[in-house]
Protein backbone atom coordinates (compact mmCIF):
# COMPACT_ATOMS: atom_id res chain seq x y z
CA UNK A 1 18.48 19.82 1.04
CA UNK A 2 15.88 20.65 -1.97
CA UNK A 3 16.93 19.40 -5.23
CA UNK A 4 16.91 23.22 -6.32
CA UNK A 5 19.24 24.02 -3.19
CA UNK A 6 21.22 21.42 -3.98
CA UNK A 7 21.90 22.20 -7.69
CA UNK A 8 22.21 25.79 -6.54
CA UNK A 9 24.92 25.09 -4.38
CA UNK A 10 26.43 22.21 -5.90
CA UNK A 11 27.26 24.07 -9.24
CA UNK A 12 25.11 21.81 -11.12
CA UNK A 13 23.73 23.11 -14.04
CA UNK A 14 20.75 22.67 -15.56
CA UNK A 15 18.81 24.03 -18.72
CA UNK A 16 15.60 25.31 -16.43
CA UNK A 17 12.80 27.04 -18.21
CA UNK A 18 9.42 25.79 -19.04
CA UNK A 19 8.61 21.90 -19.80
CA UNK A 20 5.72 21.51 -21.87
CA UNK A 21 3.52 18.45 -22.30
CA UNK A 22 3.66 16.35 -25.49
CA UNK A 23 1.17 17.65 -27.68
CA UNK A 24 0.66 14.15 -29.34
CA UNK A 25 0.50 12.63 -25.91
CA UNK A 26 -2.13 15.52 -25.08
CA UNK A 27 -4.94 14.49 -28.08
CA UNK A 28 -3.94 10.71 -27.09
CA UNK A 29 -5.19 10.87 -24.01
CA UNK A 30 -8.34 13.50 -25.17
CA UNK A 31 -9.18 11.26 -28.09
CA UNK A 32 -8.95 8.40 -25.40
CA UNK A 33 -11.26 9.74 -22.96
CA UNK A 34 -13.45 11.14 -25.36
CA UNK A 35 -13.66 7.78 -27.25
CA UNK A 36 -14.58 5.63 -24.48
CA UNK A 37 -16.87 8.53 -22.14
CA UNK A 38 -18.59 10.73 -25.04
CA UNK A 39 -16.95 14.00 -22.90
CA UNK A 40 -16.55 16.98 -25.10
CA UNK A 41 -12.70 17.78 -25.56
CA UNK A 42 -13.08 21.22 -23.56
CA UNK A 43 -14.34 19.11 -20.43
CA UNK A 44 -11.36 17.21 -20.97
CA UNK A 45 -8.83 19.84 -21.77
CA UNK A 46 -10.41 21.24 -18.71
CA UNK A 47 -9.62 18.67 -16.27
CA UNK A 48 -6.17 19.00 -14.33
CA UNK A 49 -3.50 17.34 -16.14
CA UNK A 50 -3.08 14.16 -13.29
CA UNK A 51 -6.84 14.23 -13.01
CA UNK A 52 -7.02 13.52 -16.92
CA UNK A 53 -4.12 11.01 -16.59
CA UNK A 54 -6.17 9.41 -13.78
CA UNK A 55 -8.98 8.91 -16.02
CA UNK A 56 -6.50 7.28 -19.12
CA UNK A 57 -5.46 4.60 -16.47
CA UNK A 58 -8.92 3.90 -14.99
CA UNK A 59 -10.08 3.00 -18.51
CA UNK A 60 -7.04 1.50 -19.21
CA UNK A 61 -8.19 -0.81 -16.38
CA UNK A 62 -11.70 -0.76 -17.30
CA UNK A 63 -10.23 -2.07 -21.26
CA UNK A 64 -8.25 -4.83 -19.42
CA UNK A 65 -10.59 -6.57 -17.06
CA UNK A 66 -13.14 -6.88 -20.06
CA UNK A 67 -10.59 -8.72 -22.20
């Protein structure tokens, strides 16, 4: 049983509606990219949200192995 089905049918209730991202979060990770690849914050605000989360982590790992 789906998660949905299961809330449906269980009674659970939940508040629904629309999550949104963290706008801090969001120019975190923009300034990030930006920073460290010279991309223009359109290419980035562009790029799918676990694409641009993808990227965060590669130069995470990128940061690390150079310290």
């Amino acid at each position: 049983m789906s998660p949905l089905q299961y809330s449906i049918f269980s009674g659970v209730k939940t508040s629904g509606g629309v999550v949104s991202y963290p706008s801090d979060t969001l120019y975190e990770e923009v300034a990030f990219i930006a920073y460290h690849f010279h991309w223009s914050q359109n290419d980035i605000l562009n790029l799918e949200h676990k694409t641009r989360q993808r990227w965060v982590t590669e130069i995470n790992k990128i940061n690390e192995k150079l310290l």
